[in-house]
Structure formats: C-alpha cells, structure tokens
N, C-alpha and C. Protein backbone atom coordinates (compact mmCIF):
# COMPACT_ATOMS: atom_id res chain seq x y z
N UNK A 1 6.73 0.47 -23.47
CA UNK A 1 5.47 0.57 -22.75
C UNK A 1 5.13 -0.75 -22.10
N UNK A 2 4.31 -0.61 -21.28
CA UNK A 2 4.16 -1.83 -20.02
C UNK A 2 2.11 -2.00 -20.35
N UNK A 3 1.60 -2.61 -20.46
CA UNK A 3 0.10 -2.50 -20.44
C UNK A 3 -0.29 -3.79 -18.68
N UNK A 4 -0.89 -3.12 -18.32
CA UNK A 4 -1.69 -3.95 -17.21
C UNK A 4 -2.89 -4.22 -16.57
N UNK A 5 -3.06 -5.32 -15.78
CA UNK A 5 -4.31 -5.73 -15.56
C UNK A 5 -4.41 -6.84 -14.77
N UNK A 6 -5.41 -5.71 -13.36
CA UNK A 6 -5.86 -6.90 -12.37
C UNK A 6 -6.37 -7.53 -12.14
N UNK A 7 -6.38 -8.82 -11.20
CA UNK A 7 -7.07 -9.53 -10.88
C UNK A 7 -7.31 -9.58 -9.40
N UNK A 8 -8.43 -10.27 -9.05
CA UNK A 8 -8.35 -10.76 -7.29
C UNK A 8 -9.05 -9.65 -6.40
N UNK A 9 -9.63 -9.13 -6.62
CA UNK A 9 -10.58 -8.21 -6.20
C UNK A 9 -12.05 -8.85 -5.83
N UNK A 10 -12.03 -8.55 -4.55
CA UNK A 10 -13.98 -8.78 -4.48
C UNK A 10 -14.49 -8.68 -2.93
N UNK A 11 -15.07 -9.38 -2.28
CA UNK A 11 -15.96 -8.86 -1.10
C UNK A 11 -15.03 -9.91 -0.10
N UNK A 12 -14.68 -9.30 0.97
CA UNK A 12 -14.37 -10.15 2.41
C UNK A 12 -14.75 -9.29 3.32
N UNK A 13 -14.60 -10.16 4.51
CA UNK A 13 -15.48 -9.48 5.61
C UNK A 13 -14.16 -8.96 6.52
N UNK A 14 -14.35 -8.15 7.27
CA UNK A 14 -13.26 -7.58 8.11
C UNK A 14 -12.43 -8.97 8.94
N UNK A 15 -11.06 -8.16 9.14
CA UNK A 15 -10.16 -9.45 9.27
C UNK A 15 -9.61 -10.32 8.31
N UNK A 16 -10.18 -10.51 7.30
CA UNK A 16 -10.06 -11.42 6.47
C UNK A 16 -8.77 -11.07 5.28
N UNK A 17 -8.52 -11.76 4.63
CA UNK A 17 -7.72 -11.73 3.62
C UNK A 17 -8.14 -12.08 2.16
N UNK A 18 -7.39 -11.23 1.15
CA UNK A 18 -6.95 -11.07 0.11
C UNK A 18 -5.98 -10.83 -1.09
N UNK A 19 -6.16 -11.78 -2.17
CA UNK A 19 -4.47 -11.72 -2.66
C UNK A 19 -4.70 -10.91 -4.51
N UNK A 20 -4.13 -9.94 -4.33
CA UNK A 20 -4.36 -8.94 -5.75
C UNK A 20 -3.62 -9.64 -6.59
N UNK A 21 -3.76 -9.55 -7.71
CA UNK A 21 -2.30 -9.86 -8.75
C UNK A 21 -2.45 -9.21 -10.22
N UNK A 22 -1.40 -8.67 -10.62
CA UNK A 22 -1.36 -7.93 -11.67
C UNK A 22 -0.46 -8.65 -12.70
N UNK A 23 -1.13 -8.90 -14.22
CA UNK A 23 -0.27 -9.04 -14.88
C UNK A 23 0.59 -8.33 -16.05
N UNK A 24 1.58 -8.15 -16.25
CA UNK A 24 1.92 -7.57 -17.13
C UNK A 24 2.35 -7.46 -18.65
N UNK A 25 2.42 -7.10 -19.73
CA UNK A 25 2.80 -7.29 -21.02
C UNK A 25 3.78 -6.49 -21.32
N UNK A 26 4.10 -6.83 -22.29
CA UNK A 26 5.08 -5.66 -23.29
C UNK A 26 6.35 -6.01 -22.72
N UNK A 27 7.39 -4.84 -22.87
CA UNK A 27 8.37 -5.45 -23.00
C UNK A 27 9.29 -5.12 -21.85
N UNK A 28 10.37 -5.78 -20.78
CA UNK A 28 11.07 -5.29 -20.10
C UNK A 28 10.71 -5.17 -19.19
N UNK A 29 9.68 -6.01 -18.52
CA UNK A 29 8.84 -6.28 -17.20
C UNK A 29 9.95 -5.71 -16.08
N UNK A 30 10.83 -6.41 -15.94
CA UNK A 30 11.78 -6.02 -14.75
C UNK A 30 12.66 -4.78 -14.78
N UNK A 31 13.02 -4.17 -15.79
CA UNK A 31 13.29 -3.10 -15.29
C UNK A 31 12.73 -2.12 -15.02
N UNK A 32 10.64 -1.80 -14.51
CA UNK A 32 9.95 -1.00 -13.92
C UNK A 32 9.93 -1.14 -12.24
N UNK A 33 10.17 -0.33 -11.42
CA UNK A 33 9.31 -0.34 -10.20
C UNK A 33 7.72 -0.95 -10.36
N UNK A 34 7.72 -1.34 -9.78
CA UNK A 34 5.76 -1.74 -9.77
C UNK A 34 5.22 -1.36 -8.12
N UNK A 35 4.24 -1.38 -8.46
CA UNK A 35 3.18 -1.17 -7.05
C UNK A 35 2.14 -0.78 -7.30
N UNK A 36 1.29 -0.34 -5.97
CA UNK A 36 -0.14 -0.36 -6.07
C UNK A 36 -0.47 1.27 -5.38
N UNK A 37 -1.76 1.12 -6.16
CA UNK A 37 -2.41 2.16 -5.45
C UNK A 37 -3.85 2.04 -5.09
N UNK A 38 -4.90 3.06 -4.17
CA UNK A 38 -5.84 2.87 -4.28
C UNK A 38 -6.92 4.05 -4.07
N UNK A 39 -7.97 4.33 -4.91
CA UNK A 39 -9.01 5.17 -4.21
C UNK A 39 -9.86 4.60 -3.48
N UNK A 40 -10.92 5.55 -2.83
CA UNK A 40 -11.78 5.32 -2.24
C UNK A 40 -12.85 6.45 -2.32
N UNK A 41 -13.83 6.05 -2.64
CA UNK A 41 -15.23 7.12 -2.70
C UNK A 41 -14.64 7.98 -2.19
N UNK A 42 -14.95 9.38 -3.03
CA UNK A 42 -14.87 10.69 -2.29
C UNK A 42 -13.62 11.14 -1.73
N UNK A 43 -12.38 9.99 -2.12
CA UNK A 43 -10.82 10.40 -1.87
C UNK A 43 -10.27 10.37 -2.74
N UNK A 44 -8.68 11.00 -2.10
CA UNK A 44 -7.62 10.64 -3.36
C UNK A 44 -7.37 9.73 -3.63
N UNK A 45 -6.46 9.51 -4.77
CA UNK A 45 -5.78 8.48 -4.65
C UNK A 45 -4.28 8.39 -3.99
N UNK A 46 -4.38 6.91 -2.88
CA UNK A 46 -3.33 7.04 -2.05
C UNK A 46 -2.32 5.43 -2.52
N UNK A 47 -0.93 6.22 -2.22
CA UNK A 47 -0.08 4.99 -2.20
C UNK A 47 -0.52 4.20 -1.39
N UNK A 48 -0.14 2.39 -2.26
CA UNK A 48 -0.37 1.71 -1.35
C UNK A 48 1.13 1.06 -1.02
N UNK A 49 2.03 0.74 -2.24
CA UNK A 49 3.40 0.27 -1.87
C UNK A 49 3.94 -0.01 -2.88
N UNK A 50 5.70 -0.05 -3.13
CA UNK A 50 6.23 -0.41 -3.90
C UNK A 50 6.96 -1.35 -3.80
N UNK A 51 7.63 -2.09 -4.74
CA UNK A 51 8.33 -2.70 -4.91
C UNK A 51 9.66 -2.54 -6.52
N UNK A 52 10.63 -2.72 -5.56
CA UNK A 52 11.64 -2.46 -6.53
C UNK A 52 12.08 -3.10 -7.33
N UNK A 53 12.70 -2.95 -9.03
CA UNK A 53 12.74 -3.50 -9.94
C UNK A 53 13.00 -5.42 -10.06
N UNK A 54 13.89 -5.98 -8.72
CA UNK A 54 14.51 -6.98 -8.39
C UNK A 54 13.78 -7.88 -7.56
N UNK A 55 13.01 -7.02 -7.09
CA UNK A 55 12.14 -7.19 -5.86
C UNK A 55 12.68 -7.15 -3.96
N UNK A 56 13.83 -7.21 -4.09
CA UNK A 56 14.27 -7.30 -2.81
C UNK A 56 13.96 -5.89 -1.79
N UNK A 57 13.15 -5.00 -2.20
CA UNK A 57 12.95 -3.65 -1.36
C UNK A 57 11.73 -3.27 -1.53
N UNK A 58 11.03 -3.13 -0.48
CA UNK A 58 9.81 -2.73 -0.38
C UNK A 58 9.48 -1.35 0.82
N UNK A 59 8.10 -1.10 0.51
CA UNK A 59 8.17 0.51 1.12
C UNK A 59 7.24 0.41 0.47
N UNK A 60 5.94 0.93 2.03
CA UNK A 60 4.43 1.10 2.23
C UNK A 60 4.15 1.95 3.53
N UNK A 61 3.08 2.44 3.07
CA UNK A 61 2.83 3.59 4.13
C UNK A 61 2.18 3.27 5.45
N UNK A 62 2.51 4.16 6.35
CA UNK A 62 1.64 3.44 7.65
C UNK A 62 0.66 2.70 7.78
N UNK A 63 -0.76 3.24 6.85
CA UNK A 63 -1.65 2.97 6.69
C UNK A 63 -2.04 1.46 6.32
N UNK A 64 -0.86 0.82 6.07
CA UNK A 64 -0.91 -0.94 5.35
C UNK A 64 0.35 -1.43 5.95
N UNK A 65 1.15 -0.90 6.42
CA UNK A 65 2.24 -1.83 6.96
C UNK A 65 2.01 -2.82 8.09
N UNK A 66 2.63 -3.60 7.89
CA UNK A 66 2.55 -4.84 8.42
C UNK A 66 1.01 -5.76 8.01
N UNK A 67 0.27 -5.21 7.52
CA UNK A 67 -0.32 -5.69 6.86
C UNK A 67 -0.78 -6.00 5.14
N UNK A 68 -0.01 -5.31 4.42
CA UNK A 68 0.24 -5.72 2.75
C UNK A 68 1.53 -5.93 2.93
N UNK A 69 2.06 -7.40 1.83
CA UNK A 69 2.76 -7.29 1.33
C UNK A 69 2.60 -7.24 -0.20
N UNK A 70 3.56 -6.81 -1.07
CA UNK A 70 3.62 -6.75 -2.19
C UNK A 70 5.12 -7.60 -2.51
N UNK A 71 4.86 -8.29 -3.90
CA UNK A 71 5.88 -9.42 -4.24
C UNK A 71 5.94 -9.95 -6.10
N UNK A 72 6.90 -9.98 -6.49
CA UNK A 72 7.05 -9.91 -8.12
C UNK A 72 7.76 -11.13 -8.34
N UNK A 73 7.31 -11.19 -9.55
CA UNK A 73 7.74 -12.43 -10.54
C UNK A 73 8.69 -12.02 -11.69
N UNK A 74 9.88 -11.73 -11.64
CA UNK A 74 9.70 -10.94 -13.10
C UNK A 74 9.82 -12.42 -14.15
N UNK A 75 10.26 -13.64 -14.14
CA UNK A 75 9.79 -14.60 -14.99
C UNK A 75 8.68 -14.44 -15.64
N UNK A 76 7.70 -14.34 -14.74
CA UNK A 76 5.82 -14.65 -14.93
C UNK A 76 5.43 -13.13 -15.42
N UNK A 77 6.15 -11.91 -14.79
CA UNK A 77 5.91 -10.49 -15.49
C UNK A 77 4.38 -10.23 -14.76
N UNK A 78 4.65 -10.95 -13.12
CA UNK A 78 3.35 -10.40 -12.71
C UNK A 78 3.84 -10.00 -11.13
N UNK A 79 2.76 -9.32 -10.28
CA UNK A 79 3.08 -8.59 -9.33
C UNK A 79 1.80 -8.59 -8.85
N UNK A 80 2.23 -8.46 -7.20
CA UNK A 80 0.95 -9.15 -6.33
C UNK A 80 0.84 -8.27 -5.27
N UNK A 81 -0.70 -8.11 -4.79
CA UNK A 81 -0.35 -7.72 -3.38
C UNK A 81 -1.32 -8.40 -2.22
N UNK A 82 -0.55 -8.50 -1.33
CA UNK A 82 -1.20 -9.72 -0.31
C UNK A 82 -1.84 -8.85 1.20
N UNK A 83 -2.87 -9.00 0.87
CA UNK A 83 -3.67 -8.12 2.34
C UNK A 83 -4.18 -8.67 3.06
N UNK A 84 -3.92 -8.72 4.63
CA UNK A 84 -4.27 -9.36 5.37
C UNK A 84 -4.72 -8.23 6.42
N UNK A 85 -5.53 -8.60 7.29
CA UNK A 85 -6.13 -8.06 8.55
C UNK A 85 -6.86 -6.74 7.88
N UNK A 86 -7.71 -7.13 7.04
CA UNK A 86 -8.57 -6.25 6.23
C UNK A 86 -9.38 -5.27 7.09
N UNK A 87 -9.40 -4.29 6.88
CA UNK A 87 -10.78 -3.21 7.52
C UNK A 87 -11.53 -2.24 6.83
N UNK A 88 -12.62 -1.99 7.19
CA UNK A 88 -13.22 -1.33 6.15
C UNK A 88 -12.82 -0.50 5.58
N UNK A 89 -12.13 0.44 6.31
CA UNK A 89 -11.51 1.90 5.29
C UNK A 89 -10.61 1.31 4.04
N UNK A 90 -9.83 -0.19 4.27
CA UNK A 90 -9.28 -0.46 2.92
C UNK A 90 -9.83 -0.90 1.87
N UNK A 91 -11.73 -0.39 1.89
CA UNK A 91 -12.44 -0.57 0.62
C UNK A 91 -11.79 0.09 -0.22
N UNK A 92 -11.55 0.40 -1.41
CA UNK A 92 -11.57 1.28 -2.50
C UNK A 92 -10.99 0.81 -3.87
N UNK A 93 -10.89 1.23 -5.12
CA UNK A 93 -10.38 0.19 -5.79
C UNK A 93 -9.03 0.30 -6.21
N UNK A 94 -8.79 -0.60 -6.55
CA UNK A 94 -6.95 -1.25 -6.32
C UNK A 94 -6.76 -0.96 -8.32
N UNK A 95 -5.04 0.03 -7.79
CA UNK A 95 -4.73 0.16 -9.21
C UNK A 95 -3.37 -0.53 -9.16
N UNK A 96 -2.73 -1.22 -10.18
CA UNK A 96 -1.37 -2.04 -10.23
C UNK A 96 -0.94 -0.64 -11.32
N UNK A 97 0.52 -0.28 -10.69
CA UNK A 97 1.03 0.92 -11.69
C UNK A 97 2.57 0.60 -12.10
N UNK A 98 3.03 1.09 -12.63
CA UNK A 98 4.63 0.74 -13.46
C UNK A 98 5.35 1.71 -13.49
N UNK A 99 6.69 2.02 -13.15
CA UNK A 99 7.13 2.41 -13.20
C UNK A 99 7.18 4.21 -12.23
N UNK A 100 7.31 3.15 -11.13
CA UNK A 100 7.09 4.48 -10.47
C UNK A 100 8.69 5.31 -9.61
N UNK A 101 8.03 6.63 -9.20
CA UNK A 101 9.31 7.18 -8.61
C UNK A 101 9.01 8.04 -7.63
N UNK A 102 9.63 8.45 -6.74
CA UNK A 102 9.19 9.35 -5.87
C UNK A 102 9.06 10.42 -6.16
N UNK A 103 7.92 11.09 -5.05
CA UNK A 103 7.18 12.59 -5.65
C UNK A 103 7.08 13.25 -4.31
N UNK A 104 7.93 13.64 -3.23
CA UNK A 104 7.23 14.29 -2.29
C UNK A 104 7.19 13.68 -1.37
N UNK A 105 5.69 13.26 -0.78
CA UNK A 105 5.74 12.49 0.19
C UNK A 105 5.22 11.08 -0.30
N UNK A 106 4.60 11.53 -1.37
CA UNK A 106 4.35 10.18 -1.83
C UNK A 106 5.06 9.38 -3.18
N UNK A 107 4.84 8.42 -4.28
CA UNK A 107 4.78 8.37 -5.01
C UNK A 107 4.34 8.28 -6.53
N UNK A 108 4.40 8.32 -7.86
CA UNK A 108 3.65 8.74 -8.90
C UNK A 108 3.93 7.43 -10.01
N UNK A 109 3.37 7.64 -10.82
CA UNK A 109 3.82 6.22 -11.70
C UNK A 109 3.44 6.77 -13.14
N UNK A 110 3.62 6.12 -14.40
CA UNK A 110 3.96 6.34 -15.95
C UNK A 110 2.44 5.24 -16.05
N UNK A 111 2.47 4.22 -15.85
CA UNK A 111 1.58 3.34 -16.20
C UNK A 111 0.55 2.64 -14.90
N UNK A 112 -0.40 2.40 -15.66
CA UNK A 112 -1.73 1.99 -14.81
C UNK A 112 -2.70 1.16 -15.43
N UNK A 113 -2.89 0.09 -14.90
CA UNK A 113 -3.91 -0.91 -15.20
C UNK A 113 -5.19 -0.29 -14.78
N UNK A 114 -6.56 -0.70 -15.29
CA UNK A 114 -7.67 -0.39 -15.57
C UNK A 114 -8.51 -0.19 -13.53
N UNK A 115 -7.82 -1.24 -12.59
CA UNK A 115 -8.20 -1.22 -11.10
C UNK A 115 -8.95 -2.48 -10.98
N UNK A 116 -9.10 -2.76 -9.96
CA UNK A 116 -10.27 -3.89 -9.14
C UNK A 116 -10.50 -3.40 -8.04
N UNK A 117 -11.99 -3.69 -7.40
CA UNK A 117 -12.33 -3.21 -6.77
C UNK A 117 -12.14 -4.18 -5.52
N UNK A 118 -12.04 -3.44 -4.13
CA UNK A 118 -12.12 -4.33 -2.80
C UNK A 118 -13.14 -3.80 -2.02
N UNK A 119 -13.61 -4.81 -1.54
CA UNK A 119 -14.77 -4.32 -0.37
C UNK A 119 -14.59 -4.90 0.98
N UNK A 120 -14.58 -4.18 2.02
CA UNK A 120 -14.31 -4.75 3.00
C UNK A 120 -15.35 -4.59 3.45
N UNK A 121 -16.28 -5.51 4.49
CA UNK A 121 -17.21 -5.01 5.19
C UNK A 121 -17.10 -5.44 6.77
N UNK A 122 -18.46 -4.80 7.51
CA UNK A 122 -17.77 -4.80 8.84
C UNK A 122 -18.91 -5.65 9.82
C-alpha cells in the first residue's frame, strides 16, 4: 500500500502559476504509476495526467496540455504537478493518485491522497 498527501494548493489569479506536490509513504514508491486528478463543483472527476513508473512518459488530456507538467522523484517518493497559464475552469480540487491504469477513455487509480484545493480567479 502507498498512503498520500498534498501539498501546494491555494489562490492565484488567472495566468499565473502553481506547483502541486505529493508525498508519498509506504513501500515501493517507484513501481506505481502516479498522477493527478481533479474535481470541480458540480463535476466529475477528471484526469489530469500521468506519469510513468520511471518517469520518462507522460500523458495529459487536452484540457492541460502544454500547460501541466507532472514530474517524480522516486529517491524523495514524491510527485509534482506544475501548472502554468492558469484559468478559471482549472479551479477544483487536486487529488495525487497511485497506481493507475487505463480505463476507456480515461484513467482510474487504487490509491488517493486526501486533495488540495486550487482556485483560480479571473
């Protein structure tokens, strides 16, 4: 089992930037997929991106590309995600998940940290 928990969540104004980071415990940090997800009032919850066990492969949905990256430590057993050119719709709050795999069109995960919240305003 993997337990987690974010940090780096809070208020910027549109345009602006923000850097998430998740840390992790337990045992075998690197051999999970990691990535993020996020709701938003009154939505689902949507992928935000993964990253693969090594880190060298990433894969994010239209909706954030070219603007998140996501990036791992497995030394440090932590995992980040870096948002830039913020807009309001990417309020909602940010979940760091473990071990994920594909489901469809999207993807699903085994483990989930508690979330932080982002606010973008305009």
């Amino acid at each position: 089992q993997v337990q987690l928990v974010e940090s780096g969540g809070g208020l910027v104004q549109a345009g602006g930037s923000l850097r998430l980071s998740c840390a992790a415990s337990g045992h075998a940090f690197s051999r999970y997929t990691m990535g993020w997800f996020r709701r938003a009032p009154g939505k689902e919850r949507e992928f935000v991106g993964v990253i693969s066990r090594s880190g060298d492969t990433t894969t994010y949905p239209d909706s954030v590309k070219g603007r998140f990256t996501i990036s791992r430590d497995n030394a440090r057993n932590t995992v980040s995600l870096q948002m830039s050119s913020l807009k309001p719709e990417d309020t909602a709050l940010y979940y760091c998940a473990a071990d994920l795999v594909p489901l469809g069109t999207t993807w699903k995960a085994d483990y989930w940290g508690p979330g932080t919240q982002v606010t973008v305003s305009s």
